[in-house]
Every structure is written in structure tokens, then in C-alpha cells.
N, C-alpha and C. Protein backbone atom coordinates (compact mmCIF):
# COMPACT_ATOMS: atom_id res chain seq x y z
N UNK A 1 28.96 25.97 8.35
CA UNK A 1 29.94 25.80 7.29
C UNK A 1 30.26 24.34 7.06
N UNK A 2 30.17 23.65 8.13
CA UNK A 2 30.12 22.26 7.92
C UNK A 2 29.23 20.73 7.10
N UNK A 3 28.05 21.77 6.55
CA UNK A 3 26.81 21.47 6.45
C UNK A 3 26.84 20.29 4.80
N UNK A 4 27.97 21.32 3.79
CA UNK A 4 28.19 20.21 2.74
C UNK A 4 29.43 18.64 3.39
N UNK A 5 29.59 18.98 4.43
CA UNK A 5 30.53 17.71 4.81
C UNK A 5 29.69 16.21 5.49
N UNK A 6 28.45 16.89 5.93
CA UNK A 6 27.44 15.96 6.70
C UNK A 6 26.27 15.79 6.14
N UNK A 7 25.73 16.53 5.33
CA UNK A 7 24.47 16.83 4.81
C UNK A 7 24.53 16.01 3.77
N UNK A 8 23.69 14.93 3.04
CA UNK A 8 23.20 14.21 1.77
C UNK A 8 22.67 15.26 0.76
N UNK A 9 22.91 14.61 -0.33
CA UNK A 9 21.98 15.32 -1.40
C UNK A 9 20.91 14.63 -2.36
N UNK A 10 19.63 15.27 -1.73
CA UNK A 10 18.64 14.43 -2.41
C UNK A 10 18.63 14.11 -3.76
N UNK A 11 18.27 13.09 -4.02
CA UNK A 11 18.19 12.46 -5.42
C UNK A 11 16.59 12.27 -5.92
N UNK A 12 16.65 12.30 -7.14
CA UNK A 12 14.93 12.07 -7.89
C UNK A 12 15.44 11.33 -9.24
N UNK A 13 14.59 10.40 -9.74
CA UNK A 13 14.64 9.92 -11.14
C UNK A 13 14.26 10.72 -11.96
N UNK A 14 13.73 11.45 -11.49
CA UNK A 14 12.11 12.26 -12.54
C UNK A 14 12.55 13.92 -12.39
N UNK A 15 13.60 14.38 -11.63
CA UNK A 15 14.04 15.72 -11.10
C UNK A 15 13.60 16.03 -9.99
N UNK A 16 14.01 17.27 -9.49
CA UNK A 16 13.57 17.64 -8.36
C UNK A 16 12.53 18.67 -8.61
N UNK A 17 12.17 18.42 -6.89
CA UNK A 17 10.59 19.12 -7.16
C UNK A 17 10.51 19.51 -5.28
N UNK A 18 9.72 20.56 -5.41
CA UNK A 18 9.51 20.89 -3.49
C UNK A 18 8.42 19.94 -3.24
N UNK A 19 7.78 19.36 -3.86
CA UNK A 19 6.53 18.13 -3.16
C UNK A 19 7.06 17.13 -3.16
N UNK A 20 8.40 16.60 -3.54
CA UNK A 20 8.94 15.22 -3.82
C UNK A 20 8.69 15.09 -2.05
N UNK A 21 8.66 13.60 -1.87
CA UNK A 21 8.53 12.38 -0.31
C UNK A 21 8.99 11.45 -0.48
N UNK A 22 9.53 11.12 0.53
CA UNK A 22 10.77 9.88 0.81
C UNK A 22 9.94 8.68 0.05
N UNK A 23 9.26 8.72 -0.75
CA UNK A 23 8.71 7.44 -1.65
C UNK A 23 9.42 7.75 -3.04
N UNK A 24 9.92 9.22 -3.46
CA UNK A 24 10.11 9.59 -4.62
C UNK A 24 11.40 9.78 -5.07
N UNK A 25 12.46 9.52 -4.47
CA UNK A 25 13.50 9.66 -4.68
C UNK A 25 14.69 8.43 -3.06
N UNK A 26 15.84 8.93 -3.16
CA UNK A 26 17.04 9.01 -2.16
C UNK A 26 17.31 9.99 -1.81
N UNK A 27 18.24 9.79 -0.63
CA UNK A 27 19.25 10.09 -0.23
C UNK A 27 20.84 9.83 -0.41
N UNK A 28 21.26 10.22 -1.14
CA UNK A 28 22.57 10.26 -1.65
C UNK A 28 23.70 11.05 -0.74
N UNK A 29 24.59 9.43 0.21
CA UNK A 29 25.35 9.96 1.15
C UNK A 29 27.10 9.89 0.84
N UNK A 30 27.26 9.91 -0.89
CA UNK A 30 28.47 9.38 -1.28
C UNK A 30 29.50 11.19 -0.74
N UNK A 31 30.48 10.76 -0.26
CA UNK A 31 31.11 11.90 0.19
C UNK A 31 31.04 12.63 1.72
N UNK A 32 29.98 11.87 2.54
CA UNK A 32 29.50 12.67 3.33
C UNK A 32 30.05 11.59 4.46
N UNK A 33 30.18 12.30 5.84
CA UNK A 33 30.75 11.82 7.19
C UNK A 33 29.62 12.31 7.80
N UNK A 34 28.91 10.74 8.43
CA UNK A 34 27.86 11.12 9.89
C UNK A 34 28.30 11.76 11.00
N UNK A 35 28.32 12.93 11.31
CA UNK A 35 28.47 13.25 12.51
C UNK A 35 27.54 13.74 13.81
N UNK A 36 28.07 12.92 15.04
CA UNK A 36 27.10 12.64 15.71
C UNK A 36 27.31 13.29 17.12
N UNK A 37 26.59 13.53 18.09
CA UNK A 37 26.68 14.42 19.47
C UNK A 37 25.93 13.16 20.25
N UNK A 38 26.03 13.75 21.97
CA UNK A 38 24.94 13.60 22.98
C UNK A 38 25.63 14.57 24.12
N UNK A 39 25.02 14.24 25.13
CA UNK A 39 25.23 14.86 26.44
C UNK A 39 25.59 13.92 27.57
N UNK A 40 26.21 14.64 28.42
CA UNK A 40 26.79 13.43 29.29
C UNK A 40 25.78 12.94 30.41
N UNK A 41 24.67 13.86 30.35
CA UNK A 41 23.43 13.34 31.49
C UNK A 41 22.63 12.38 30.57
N UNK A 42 22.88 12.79 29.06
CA UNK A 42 21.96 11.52 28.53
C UNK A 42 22.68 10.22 29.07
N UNK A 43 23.97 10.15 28.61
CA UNK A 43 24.82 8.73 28.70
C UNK A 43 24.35 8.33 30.04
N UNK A 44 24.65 8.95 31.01
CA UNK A 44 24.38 8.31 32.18
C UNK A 44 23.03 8.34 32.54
N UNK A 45 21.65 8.70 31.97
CA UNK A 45 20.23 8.08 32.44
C UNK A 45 20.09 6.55 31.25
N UNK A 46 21.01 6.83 29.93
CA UNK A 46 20.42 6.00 28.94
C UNK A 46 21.39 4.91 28.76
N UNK A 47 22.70 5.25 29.00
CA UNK A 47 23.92 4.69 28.95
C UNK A 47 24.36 4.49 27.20
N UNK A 48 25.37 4.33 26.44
CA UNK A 48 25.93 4.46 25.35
C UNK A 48 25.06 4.05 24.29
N UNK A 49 24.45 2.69 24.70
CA UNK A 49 23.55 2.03 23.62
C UNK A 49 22.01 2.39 23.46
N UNK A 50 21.90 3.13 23.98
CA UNK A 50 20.38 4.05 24.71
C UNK A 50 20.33 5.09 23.55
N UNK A 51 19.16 5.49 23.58
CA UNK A 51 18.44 6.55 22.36
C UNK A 51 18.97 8.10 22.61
N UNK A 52 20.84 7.85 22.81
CA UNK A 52 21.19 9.53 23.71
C UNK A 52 22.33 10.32 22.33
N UNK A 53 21.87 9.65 20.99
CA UNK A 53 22.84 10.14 20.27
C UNK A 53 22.04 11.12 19.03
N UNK A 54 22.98 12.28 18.82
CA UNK A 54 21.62 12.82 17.96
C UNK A 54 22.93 13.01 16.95
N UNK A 55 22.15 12.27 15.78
CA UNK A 55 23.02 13.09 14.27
C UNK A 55 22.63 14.32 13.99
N UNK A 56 23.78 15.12 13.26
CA UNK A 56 23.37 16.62 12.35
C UNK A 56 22.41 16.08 11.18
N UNK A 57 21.29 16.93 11.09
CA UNK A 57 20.68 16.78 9.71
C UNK A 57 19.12 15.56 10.52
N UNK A 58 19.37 15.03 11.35
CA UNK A 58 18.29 14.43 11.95
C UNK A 58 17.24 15.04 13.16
N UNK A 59 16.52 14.87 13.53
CA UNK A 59 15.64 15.16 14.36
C UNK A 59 15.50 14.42 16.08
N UNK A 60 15.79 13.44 16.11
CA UNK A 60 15.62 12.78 17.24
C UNK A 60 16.70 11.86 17.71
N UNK A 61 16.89 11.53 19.15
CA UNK A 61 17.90 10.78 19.64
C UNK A 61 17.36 9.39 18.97
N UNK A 62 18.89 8.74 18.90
CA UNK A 62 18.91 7.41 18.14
C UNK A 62 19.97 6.35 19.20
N UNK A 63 19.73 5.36 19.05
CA UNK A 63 20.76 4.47 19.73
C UNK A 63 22.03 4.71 18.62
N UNK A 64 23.07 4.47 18.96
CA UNK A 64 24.49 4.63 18.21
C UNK A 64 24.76 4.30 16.85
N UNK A 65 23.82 2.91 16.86
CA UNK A 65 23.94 1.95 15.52
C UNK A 65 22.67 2.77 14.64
N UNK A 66 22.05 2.89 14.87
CA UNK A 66 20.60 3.52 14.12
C UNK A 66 21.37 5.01 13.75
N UNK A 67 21.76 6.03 14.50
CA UNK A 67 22.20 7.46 14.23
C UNK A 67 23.52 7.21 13.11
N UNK A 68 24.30 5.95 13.38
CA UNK A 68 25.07 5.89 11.74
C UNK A 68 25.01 5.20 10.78
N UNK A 69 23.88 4.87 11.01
CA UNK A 69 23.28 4.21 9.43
C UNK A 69 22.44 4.95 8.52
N UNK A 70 22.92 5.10 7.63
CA UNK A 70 22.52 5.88 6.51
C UNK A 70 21.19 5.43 5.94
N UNK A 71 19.86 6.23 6.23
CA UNK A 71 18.36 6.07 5.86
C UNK A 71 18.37 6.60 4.82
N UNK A 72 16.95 6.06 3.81
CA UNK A 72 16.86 6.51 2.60
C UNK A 72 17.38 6.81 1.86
N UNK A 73 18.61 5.59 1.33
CA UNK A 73 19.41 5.47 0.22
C UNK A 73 18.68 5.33 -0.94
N UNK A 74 19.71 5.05 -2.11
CA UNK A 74 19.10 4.28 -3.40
C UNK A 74 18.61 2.86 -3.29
N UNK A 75 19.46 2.66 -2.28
CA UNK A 75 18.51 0.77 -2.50
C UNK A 75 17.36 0.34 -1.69
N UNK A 76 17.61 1.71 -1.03
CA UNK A 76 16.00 1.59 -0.43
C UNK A 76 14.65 2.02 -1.19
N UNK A 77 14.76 2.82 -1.75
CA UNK A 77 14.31 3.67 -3.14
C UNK A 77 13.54 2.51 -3.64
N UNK A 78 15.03 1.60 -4.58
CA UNK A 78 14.27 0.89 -5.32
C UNK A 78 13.65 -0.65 -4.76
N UNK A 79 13.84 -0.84 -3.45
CA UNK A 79 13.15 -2.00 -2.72
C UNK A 79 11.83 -1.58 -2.45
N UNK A 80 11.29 -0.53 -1.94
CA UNK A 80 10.42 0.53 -1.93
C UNK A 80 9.86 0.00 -3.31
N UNK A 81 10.30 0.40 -4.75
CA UNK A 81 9.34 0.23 -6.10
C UNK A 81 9.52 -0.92 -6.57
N UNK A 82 10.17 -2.08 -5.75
CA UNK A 82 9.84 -3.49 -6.28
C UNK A 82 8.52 -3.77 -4.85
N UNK A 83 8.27 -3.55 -4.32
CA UNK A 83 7.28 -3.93 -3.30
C UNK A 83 6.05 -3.71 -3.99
N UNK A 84 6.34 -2.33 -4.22
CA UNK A 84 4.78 -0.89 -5.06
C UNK A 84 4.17 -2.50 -6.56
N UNK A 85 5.40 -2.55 -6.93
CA UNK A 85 5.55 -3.41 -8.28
C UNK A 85 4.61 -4.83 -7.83
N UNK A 86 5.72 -5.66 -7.06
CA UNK A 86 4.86 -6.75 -6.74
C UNK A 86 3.42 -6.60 -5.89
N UNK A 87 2.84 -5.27 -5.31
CA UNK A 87 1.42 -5.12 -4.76
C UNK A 87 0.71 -4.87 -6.01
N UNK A 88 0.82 -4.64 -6.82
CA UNK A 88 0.10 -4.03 -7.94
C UNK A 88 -0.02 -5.50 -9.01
N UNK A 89 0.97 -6.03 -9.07
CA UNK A 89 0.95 -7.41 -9.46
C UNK A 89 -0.26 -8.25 -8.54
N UNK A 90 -0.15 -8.60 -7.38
CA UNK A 90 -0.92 -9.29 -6.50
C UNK A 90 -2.56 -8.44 -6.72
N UNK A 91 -2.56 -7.31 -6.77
CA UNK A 91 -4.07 -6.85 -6.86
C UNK A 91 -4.15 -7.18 -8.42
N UNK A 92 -3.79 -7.05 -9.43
CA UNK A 92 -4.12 -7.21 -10.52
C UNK A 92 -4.59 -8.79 -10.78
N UNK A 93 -3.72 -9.84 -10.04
CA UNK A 93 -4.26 -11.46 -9.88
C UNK A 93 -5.22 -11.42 -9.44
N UNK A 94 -5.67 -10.67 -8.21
CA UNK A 94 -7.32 -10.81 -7.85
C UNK A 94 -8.32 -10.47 -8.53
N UNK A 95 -8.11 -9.26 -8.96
CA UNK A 95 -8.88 -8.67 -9.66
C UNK A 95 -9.06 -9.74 -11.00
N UNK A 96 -8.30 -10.25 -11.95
CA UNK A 96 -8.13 -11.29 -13.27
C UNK A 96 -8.91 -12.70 -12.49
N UNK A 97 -8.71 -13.03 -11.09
CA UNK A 97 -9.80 -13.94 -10.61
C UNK A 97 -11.00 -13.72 -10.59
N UNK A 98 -10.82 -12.79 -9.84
CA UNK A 98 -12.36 -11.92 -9.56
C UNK A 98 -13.31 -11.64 -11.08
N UNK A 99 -12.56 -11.60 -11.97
CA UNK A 99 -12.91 -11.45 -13.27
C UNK A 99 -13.44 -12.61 -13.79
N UNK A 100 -12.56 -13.61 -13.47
CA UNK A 100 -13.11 -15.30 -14.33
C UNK A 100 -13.80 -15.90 -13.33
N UNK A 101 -14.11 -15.54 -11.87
CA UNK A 101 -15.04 -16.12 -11.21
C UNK A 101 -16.68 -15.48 -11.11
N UNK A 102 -16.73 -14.29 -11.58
CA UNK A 102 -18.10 -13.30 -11.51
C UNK A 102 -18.78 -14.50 -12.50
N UNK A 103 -18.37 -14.34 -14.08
CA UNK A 103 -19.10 -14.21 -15.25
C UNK A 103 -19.97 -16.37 -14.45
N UNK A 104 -19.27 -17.26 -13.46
CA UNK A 104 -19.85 -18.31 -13.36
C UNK A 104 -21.01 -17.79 -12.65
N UNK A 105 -20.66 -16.87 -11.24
CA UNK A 105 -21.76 -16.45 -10.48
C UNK A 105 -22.93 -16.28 -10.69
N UNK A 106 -22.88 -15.45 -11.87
CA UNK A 106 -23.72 -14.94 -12.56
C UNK A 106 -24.70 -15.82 -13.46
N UNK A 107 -24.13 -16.92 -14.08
CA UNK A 107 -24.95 -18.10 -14.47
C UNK A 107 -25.81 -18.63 -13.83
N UNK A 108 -25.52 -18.91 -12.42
CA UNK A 108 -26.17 -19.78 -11.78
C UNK A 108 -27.36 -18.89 -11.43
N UNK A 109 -28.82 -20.15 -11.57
CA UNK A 109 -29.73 -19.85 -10.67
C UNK A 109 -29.59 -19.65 -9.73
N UNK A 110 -31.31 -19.09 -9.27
CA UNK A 110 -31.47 -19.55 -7.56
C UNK A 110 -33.01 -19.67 -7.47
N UNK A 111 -33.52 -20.46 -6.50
CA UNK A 111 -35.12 -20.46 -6.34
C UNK A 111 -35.53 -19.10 -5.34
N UNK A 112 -36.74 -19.08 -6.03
CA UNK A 112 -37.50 -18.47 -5.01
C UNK A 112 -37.78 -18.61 -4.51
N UNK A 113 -37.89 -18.16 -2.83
CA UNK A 113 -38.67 -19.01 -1.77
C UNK A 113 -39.55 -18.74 -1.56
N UNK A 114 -40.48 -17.69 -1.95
CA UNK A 114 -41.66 -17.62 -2.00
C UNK A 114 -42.34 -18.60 -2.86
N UNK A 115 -42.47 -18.48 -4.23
CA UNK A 115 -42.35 -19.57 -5.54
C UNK A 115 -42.07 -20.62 -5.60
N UNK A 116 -40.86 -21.23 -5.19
CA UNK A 116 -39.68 -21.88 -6.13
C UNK A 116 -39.55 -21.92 -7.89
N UNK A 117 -39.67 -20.81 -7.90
CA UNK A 117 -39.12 -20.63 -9.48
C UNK A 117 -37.79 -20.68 -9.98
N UNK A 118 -37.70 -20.76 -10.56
CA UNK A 118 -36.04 -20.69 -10.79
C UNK A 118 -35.53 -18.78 -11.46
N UNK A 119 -34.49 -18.58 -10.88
CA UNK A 119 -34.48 -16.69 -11.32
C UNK A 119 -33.32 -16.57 -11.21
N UNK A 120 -33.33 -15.77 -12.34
CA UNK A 120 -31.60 -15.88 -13.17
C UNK A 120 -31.45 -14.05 -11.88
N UNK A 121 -29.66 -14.61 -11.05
CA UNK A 121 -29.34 -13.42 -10.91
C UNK A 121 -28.78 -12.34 -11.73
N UNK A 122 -28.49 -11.22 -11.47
CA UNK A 122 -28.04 -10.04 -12.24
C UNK A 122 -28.62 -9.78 -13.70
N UNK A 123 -29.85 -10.14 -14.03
CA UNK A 123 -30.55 -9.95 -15.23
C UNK A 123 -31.05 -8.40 -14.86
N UNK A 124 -31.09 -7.28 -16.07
CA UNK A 124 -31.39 -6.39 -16.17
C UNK A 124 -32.55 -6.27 -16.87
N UNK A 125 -33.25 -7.29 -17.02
CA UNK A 125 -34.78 -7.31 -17.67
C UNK A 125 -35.88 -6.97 -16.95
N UNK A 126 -37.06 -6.75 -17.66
CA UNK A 126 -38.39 -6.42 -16.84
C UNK A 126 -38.73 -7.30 -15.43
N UNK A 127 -39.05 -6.90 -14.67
CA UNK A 127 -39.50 -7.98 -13.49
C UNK A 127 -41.10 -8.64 -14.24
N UNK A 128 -40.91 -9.99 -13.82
CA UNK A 128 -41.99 -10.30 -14.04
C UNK A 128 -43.03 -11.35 -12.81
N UNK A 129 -44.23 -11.19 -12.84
CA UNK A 129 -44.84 -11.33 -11.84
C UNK A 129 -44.78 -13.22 -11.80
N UNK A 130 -44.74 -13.67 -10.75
CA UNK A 130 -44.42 -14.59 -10.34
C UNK A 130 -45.72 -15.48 -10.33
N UNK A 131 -46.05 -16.63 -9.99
CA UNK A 131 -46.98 -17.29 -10.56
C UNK A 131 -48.19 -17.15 -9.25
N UNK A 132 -47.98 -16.80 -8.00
CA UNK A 132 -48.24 -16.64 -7.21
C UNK A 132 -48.59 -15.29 -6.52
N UNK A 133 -50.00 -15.09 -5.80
CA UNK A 133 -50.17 -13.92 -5.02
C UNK A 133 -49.88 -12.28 -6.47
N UNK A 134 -49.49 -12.63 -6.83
CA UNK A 134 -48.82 -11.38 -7.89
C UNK A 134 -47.97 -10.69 -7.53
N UNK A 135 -46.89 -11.26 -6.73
CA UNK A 135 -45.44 -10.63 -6.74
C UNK A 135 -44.45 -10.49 -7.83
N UNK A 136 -43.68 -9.90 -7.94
CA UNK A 136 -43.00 -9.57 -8.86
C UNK A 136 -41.70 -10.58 -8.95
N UNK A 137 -40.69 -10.87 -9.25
CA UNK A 137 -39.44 -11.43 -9.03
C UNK A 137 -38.48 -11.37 -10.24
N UNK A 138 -37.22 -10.65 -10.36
CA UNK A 138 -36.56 -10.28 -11.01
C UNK A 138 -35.59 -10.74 -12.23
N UNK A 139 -35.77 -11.32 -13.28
CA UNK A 139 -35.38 -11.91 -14.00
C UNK A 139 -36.04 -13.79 -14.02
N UNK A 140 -37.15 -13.75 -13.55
CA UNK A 140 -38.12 -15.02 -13.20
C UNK A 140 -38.21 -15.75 -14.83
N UNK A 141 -37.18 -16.59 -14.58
CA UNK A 141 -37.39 -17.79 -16.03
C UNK A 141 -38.84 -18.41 -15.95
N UNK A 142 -39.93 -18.11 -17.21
CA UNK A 142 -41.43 -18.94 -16.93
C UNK A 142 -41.39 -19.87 -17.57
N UNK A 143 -40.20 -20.18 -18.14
CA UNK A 143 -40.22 -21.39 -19.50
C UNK A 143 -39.30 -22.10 -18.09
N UNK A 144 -39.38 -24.00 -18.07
CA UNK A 144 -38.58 -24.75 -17.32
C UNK A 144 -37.37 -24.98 -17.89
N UNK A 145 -36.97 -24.81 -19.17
CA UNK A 145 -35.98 -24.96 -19.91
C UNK A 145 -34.94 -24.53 -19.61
């Protein structure tokens, strides 16, 4: 019966849903009193500041300070989707590098060391046979130009 006095009520931007995960919403603790237990053989193997306190609504012993601090609020929520925000920012800069550094890669020659011809990489053209032995080599410039 005590359960609306201690218990949070989950929150969603988007509504609720039974697949929502602590990435998708809060915990909304406005109204609510932590209440907390242990045992007196915990206190005395762990002593007060020791992992011997268990909140209602939690799962595992907590040290004192951890069991009344309120997890998975709103401002954790949205520190959580400024992180998501700025990783997606940071991969998108690589990727926009990665973008203006390919198209030089790709210019540049390289010799052959069989040959030394000069042979354009990433050309999707016919292979053509090399001046030597009759190997093939892949995008092989025959003009010196």
C-alpha cells in the first residue's frame, strides 16, 4: 500500500511503451520519499557506509549515499541525448574528412614494381597488359602524360 509513496513514475517523450530502456525516457521522483532498510548483521560485517542498505523499488545493497540518490532522472535523460548528439556530430566530422581526403587518395599514382609504370589506383577500367612478360596491371597509364 505504500508503493505510490516510494515508487517513481516513468516518464517518455514519445509515450509509453513495454520496450521503452533507461535510454528512452526518466524517472520521475517529484512526490516520492526514498525509503530505505538493512539488517543489523549487515551493519556490523559492512559497517554504515558499506553496501548494507537496500532501497524499496531497487535490487541490490547500496552504500547510504548511492541508495538515496535518485537514478535516472530527467537530467540524466537529457545528458544521455546531448552525448548520443555530440557522438553523432564527431562521427559525422570523420566521416566529411574521410570524404575530402579519399577523392586526393585516389588521384595519386603509384609504380609498378614489376614495370615501373605509373597506375592510376581505384580505376574501374579494363586491365591492361603491361609492357613486360605480359602481365596485366590495373588501370596502367601507357601514355607518360
Amino acid at each position: 500500500m505504500s508503493r505510490t509513496c516510494w515508487q517513481p513514475r516513468w516518464q517518455n517523450p514519445h509515450g509509453w511503451s513495454p520496450r521503452d530502456t533507461e535510454e528512452e525516457g526518466w524517472w520521475d521522483f517529484a512526490g516520492t520519499v526514498p525509503v530505505i532498510a538493512t539488517h543489523l548483521d549487515q551493519l556490523r560485517t559492512h559497517g554504515p557506509h558499506g553496501p548494507v542498505w537496500w532501497r524499496f523499488g531497487h535490487s541490490d545493497w547500496q552504500p547510504i549515499t548511492d541508495a538515496l540518490t535518485n537514478n535516472g532522472t530527467q537530467e540524466e535523460y537529457h545528458a544521455r541525448g546531448e552525448q548520443r548528439r555530440q557522438e553523432r556530430e564527431a562521427a559525422r566530422a570523420v566521416e566529411g574528412q574521410r570524404r575530402r581526403e579519399e577523392p586526393a587518395r585516389w588521384e595519386a599514382t603509384w609504380e609498378c614494381p614489376s614495370c615501373q609504370a605509373d597506375v592510376e589506383p581505384g580505376t574501374a577500367g579494363p586491365r591492361r597488359l603491361a609492357p613486360h612478360a605480359g602481365r596485366s596491371v590495373p588501370g596502367l597509364r601507357t601514355d607518360p602524360s
